[in-house]
Every structure is written in C-alpha cells, then in structure tokens.
Protein backbone atom coordinates (compact mmCIF):
# COMPACT_ATOMS: atom_id res chain seq x y z
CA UNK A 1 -25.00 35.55 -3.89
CA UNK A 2 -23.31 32.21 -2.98
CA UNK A 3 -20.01 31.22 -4.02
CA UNK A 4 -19.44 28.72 -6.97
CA UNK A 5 -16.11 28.00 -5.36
CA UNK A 6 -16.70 25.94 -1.93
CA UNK A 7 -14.34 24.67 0.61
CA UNK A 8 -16.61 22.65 2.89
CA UNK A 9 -19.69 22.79 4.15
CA UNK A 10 -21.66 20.42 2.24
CA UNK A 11 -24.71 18.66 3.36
CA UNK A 12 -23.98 15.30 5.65
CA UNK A 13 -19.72 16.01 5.48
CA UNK A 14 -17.76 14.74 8.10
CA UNK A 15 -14.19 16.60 8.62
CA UNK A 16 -11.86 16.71 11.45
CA UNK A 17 -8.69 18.87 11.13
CA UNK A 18 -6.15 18.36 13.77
CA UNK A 19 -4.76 21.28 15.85
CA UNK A 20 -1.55 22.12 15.17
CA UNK A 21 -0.88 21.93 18.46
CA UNK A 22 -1.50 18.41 18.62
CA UNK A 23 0.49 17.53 14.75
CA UNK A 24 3.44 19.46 17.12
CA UNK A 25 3.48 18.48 20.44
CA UNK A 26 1.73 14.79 20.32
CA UNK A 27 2.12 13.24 16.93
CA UNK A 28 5.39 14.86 15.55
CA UNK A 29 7.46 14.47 18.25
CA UNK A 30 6.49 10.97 19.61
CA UNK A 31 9.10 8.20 17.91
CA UNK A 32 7.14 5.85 16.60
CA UNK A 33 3.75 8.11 15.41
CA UNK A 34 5.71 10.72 14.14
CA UNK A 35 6.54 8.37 11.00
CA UNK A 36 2.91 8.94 9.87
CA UNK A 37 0.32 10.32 10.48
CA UNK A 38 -3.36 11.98 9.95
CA UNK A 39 -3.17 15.89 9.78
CA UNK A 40 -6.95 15.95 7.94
CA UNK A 41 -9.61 13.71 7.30
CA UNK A 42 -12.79 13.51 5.78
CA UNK A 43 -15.86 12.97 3.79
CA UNK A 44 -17.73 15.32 1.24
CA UNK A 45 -20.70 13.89 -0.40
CA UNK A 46 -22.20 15.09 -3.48
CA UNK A 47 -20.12 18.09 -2.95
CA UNK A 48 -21.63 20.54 -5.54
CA UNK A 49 -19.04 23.64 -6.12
CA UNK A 50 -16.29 22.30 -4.12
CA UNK A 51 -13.25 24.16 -5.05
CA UNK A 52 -9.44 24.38 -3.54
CA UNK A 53 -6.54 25.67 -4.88
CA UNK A 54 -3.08 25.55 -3.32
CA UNK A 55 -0.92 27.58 -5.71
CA UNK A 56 2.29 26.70 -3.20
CA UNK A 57 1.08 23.05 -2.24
CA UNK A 58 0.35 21.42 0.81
CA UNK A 59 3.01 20.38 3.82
CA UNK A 60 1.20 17.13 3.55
CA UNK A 61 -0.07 14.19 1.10
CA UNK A 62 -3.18 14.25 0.32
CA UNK A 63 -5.15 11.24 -0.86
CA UNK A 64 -8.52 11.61 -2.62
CA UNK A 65 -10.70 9.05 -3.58
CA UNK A 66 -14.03 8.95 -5.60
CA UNK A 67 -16.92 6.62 -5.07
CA UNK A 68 -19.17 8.97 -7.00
CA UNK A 69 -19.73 11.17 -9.71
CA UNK A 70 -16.39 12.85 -10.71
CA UNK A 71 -14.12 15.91 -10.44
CA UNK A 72 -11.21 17.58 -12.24
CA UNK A 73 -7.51 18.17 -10.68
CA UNK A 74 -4.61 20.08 -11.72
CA UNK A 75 -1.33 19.28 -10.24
CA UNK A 76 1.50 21.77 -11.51
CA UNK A 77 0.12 22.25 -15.11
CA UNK A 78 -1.59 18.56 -15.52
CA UNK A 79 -4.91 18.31 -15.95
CA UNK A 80 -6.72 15.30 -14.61
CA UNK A 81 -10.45 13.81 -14.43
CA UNK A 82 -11.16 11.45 -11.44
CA UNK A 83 -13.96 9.48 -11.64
CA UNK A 84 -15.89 6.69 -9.29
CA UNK A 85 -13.82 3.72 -8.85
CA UNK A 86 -10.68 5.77 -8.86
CA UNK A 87 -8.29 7.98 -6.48
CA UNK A 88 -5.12 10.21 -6.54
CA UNK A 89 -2.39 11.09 -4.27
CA UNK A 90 -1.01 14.37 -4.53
CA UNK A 91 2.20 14.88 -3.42
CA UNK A 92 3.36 17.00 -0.32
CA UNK A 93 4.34 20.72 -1.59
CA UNK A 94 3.62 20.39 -5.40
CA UNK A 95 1.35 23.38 -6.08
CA UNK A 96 -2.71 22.22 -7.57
CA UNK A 97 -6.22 22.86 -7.76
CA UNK A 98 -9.04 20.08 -7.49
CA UNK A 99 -12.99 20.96 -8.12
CA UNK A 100 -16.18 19.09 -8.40
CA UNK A 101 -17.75 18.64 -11.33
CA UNK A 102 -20.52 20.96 -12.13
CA UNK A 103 -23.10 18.28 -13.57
CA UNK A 104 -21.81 15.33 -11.93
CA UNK A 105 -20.19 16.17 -8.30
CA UNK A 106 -18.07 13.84 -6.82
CA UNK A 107 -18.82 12.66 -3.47
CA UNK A 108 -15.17 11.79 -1.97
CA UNK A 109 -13.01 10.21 0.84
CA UNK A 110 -9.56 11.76 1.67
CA UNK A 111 -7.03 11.95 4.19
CA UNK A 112 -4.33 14.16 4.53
CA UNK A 113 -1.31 12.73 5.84
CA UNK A 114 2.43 13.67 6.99
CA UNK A 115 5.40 12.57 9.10
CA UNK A 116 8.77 12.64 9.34
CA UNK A 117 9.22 9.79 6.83
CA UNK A 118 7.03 10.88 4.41
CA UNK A 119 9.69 11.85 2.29
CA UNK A 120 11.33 8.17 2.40
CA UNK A 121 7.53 6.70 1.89
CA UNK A 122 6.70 9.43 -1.32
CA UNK A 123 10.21 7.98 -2.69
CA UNK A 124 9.79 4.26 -1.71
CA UNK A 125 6.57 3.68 -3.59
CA UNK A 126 7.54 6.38 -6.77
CA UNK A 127 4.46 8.85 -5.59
CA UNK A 128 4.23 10.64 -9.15
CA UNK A 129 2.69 7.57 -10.32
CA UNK A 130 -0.28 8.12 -8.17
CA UNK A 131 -0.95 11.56 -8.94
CA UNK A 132 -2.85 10.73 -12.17
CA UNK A 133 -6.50 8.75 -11.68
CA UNK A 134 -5.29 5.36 -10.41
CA UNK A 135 -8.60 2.34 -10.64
CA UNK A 136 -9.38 0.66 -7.63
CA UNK A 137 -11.00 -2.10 -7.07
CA UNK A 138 -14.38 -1.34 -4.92
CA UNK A 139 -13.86 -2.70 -1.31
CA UNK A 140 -16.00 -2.51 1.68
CA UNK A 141 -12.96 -2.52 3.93
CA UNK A 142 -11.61 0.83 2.59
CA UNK A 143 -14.94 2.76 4.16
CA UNK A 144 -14.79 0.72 7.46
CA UNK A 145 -10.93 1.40 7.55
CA UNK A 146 -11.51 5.00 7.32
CA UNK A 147 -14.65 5.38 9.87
CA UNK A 148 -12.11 3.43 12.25
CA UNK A 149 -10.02 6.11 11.74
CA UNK A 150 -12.80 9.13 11.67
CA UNK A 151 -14.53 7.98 14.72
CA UNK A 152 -11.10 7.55 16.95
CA UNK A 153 -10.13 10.65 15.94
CA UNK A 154 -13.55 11.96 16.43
CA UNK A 155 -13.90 10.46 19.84
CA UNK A 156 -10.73 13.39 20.78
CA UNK A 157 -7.06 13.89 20.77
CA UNK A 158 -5.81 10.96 23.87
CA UNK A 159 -2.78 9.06 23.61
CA UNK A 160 -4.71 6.00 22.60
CA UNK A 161 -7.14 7.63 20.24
CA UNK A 162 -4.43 9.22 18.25
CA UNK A 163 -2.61 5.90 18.13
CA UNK A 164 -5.31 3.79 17.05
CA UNK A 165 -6.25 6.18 14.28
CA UNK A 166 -2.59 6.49 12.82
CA UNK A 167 -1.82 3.45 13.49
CA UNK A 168 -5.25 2.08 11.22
CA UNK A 169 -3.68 4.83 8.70
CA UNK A 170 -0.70 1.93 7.75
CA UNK A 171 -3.51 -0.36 6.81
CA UNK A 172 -5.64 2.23 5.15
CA UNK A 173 -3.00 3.26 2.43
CA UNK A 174 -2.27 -0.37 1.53
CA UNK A 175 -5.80 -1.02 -0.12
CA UNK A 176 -4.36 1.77 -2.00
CA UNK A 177 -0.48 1.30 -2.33
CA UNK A 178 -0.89 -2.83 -2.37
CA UNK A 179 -3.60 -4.46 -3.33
CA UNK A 180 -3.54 -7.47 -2.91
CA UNK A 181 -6.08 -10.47 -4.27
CA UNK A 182 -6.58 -12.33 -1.45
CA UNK A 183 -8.26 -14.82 -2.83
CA UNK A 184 -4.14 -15.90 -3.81
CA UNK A 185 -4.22 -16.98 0.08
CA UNK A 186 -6.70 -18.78 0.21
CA UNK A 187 -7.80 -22.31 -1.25
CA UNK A 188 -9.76 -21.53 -4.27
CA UNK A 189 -8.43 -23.68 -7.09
CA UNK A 190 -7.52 -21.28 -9.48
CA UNK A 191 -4.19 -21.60 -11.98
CA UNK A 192 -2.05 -19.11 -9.13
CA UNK A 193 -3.17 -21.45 -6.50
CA UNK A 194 -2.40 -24.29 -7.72
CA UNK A 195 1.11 -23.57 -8.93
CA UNK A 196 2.19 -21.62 -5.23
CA UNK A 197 1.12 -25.18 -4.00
CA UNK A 198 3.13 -26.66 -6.51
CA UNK A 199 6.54 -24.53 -5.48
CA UNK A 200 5.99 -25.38 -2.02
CA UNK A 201 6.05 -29.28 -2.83
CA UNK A 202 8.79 -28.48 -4.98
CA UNK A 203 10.87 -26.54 -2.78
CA UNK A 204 14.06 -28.28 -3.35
CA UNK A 205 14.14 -28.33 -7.16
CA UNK A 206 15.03 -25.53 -9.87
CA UNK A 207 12.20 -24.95 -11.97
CA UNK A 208 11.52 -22.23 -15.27
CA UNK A 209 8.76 -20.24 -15.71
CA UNK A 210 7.96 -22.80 -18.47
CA UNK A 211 8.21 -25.62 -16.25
CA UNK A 212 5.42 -23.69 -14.07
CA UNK A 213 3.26 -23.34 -16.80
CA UNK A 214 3.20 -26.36 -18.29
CA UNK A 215 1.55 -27.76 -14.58
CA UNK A 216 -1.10 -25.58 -15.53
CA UNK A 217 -1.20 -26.09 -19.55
CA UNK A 218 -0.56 -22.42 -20.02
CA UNK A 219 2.41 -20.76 -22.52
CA UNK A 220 4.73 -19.07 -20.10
CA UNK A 221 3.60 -15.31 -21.49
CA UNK A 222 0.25 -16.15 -20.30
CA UNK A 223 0.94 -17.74 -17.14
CA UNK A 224 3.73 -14.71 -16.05
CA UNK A 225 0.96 -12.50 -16.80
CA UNK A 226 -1.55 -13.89 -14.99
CA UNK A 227 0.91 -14.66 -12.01
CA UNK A 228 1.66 -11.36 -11.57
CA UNK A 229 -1.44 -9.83 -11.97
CA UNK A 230 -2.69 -11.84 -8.89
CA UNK A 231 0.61 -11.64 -6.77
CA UNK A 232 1.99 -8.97 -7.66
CA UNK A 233 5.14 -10.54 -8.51
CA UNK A 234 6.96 -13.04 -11.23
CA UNK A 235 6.38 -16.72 -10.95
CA UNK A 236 10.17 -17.20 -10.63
CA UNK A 237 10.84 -14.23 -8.28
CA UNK A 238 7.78 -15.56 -5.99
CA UNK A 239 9.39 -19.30 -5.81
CA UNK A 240 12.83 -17.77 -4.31
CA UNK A 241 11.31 -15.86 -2.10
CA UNK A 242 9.11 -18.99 -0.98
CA UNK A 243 12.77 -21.12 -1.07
CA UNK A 244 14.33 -18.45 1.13
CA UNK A 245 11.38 -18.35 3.78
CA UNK A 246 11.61 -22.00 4.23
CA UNK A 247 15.53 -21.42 4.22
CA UNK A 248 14.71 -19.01 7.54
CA UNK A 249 12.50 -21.19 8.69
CA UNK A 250 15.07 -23.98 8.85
CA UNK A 251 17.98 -21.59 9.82
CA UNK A 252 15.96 -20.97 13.18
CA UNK A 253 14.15 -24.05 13.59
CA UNK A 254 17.19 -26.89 12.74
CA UNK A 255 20.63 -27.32 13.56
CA UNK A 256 21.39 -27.95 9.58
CA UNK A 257 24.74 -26.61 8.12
CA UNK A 258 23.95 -23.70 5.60
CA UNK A 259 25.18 -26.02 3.01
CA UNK A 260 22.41 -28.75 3.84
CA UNK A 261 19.71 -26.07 3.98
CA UNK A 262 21.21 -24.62 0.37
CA UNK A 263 20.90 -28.46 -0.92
CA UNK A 264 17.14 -28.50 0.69
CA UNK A 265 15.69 -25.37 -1.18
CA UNK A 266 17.30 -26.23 -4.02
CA UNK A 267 19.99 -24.50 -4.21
CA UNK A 268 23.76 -26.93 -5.36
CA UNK A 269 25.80 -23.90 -5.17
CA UNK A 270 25.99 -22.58 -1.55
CA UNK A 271 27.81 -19.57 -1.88
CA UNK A 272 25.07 -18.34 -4.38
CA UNK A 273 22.41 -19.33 -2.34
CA UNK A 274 24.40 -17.27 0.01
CA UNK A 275 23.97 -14.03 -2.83
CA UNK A 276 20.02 -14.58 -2.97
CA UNK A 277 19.49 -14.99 0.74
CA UNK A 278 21.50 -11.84 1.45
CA UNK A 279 20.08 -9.69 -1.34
CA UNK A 280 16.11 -10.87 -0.34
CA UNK A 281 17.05 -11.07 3.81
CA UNK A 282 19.76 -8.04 4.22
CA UNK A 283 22.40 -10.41 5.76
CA UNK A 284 24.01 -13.93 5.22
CA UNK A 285 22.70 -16.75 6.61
CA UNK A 286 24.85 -17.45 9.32
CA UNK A 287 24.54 -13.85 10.39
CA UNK A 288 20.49 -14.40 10.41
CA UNK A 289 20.78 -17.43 12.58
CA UNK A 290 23.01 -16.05 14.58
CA UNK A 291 20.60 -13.08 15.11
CA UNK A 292 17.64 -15.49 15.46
CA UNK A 293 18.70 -17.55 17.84
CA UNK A 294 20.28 -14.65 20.13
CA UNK A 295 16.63 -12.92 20.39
C-alpha cells in the first residue's frame, strides 16, 4: 500500500542535493562562497502526500514558497497554513514538520541554504519574522532566478558552476528579503516620484515631512504611508540619505572643505552633519575622502 507520507518523488520534480563532499571541500571552505550558499534545491509540483518532519531541525535555512494550492507547517509548536502567493523561511536547527494539503496540494519552490554567515544573515534581517506565511508579490523573475540557479547547478559541481549558482542565490533571496517597487526608479509620475525628484532639486534645504506632502497635496500620515510602502523607508530618512550620497559624491569628486559641502546639502551645522554622515557612512567625512581618494 503506498505511503500517505512522501518525501519526493512526485511527477515532473526537479531536485538536486549537493554532496557533502562538495558543501565541505568546495563551498565551505572557499572565502568568499562559503558566506552562502545552496545545500538543496528544488521543485515539487502538485505534490500530493508530501510529508517531512525534522523533529531536531535542519543545519540549514530552508525557504519554501507556494505558487499553488497550499500546505500546512509546524515550526516548534506553531501551526501555520501557506498558501499561493506566499512563502516561509524556516530557520536553521529549529525542529518542524511541513505537509501538503490533502485536497489542495501545494506545488512549491525551495532552496535550502547555509554558510558560515548564516547566523549573522538569520540575525541581520530578524528571521522569526519569516517563519509565519509572508505575501509576495507574484514575479516572473523569482522562477527565472531560480532555474538560473537549478540549471548551473544541474549542469555539475565546477568552480564556475557552483559560483554562478550561489552567487544568483544573493539575488534570489532579495525578491524575498527586499522587495523593492521598482517602478520608484523609474519615471512614472506617481506621488513617490515626484517628491524623490523634488529632494534632489532641493538638496540643500531642510524640509518636514509636511513640507513633502504639501508638494503633493497629501496630509503627512498619508504621504509617510504611502512613501514607505513604495521605498521602504520614511520620506525624511530617504532625503538624508539622498543629502549624504550627494555629500560622497562631492567629497570624491570636488576639492570643497567639509564645511562647504555641509552648507551644500543643507546642512548649517557642520559638526552635525558630521554625526549623520558618520552614523549612515561608518566614518567621518574627512576619513571617507581620505579613503576615496587613496583607492
């Protein structure tokens, strides 16, 4: 009698697991790829009775995401439903238990992933708030970004296969980690548009969030909210980081004092524009030039 509880195996899957030789000797050990990098990869459609349980978790991350149907996860002792349009990350070593659903099966892509900065990355982007079903936005790019990655890896285990297909795994987990709307970037009119173009023309003056949203006849609640949800950031925290990448810009490309270049992004005060530029840059300004100009 067949099982009801499935690993793999399911018609038109793709799945490569790398050899642990290979995580060991070629990925792990290498200074750069070790960061990150694939360990398991693959695609199970409609995969009717799929089953795994880890009761003592996983040495890697493993992201899972739905495009159809649905399934149900456990991670310690959460339950979870993950539908289409959604994914989850679970953490490295937390024991769980994922399973199609009976009526509906999920058909899924997921990648399991490790390194020896995992551990900095899981802490860096707060990785319990990806373990419940997260919503993502449906994009083309996400499929082609893993087949880049299948299809190197698939192709076998060379120096330049492995580092193409870890390397693609970067880009990969930002449709996940940051999304961004890129239609921000480009020149759509559209109230976010319009007011990035109006910081940039404004560089040199100090301006409030309500000062930003009257240019676009919005109340500042609305306008912060709809800022961010495009950006990803506050109007006013977006226009000093725009002031201080002009204010790099002009450190490497002029011979201006700091002071002028304080006075041309709009800042009277140098030694605070001093503060901002070292808390958003890591160092003062003279110290950036300095390292700017030795390179």
């Amino acid at each position: 009698m067949k099982s009801l509880k499935i690993k793999d195996g399911f018609s038109g899957e793709l799945q490569i697991n790398i050899p642990r030789e290979i995580v060991i000797n070629h990925l792990r050990k290498k200074q750069f790829l070790g960061n990150l990098f694939i360990t398991q990869i693959g695609y199970f459609p409609k995969a009717k009775f799929h089953y795994r349980e880890r009761p003592y978790g996983c040495p890697d991350n493993i992201l899972i995401y739905c495009i159809d149907g649905k399934g149900h996860y456990q991670i310690e002792d959460k339950n979870h439903v993950l539908q289409a349009g959604q994914f989850f990350i679970l953490p490295a070593g937390k024991s769980h238990m994922y399973q199609a659903d009976v009526r509906d099966p999920w058909s899924i892509y997921w990648v399991h992933f490790s390194g020896n900065m995992v551990k900095n990355l899981n802490k860096w982007i707060n990785i319990d708030t990806y373990s419940i079903p997260t919503k993502i936005v449906y994009d083309k790019q996400i499929i082609e970004q893993w087949n880049d990655m299948y299809y190197a890896l698939n192709a076998g285990y060379s120096e330049q296969h492995l580092a193409y297909a870890n390397l693609c795994l970067y880009r990969f987990l930002t449709f996940f980690l940051c999304p961004v709307n890129i239609e921000t970037y480009v020149p759509t009119k559209n109230a976010v548009t319009e007011s990035i173009a109006y910081m940039k023309a404004h560089i040199n003056h100090s301006m409030s969030v309500n000062d930003l949203a009257l240019t676009q006849n919005l109340s500042a609640s609305h306008f912060t909210a709809l800022f961010k949800s495009k950006t990803g950031s506050s109007p006013i925290d977006y226009f000093i980081r725009l002031k201080i990448q002009f204010a790099c810009q002009l450190l490497k490309q002029s011979d201006f004092k700091i002071a002028e270049i304080s006075t041309q992004v709009g800042y009277d005060d140098v030694f605070y524009f001093s503060r901002v530029f070292k808390k958003i840059v890591g160092s003062s300004p003279l110290a950036y030039r300095q390292r700017v100009l030795s390179k």
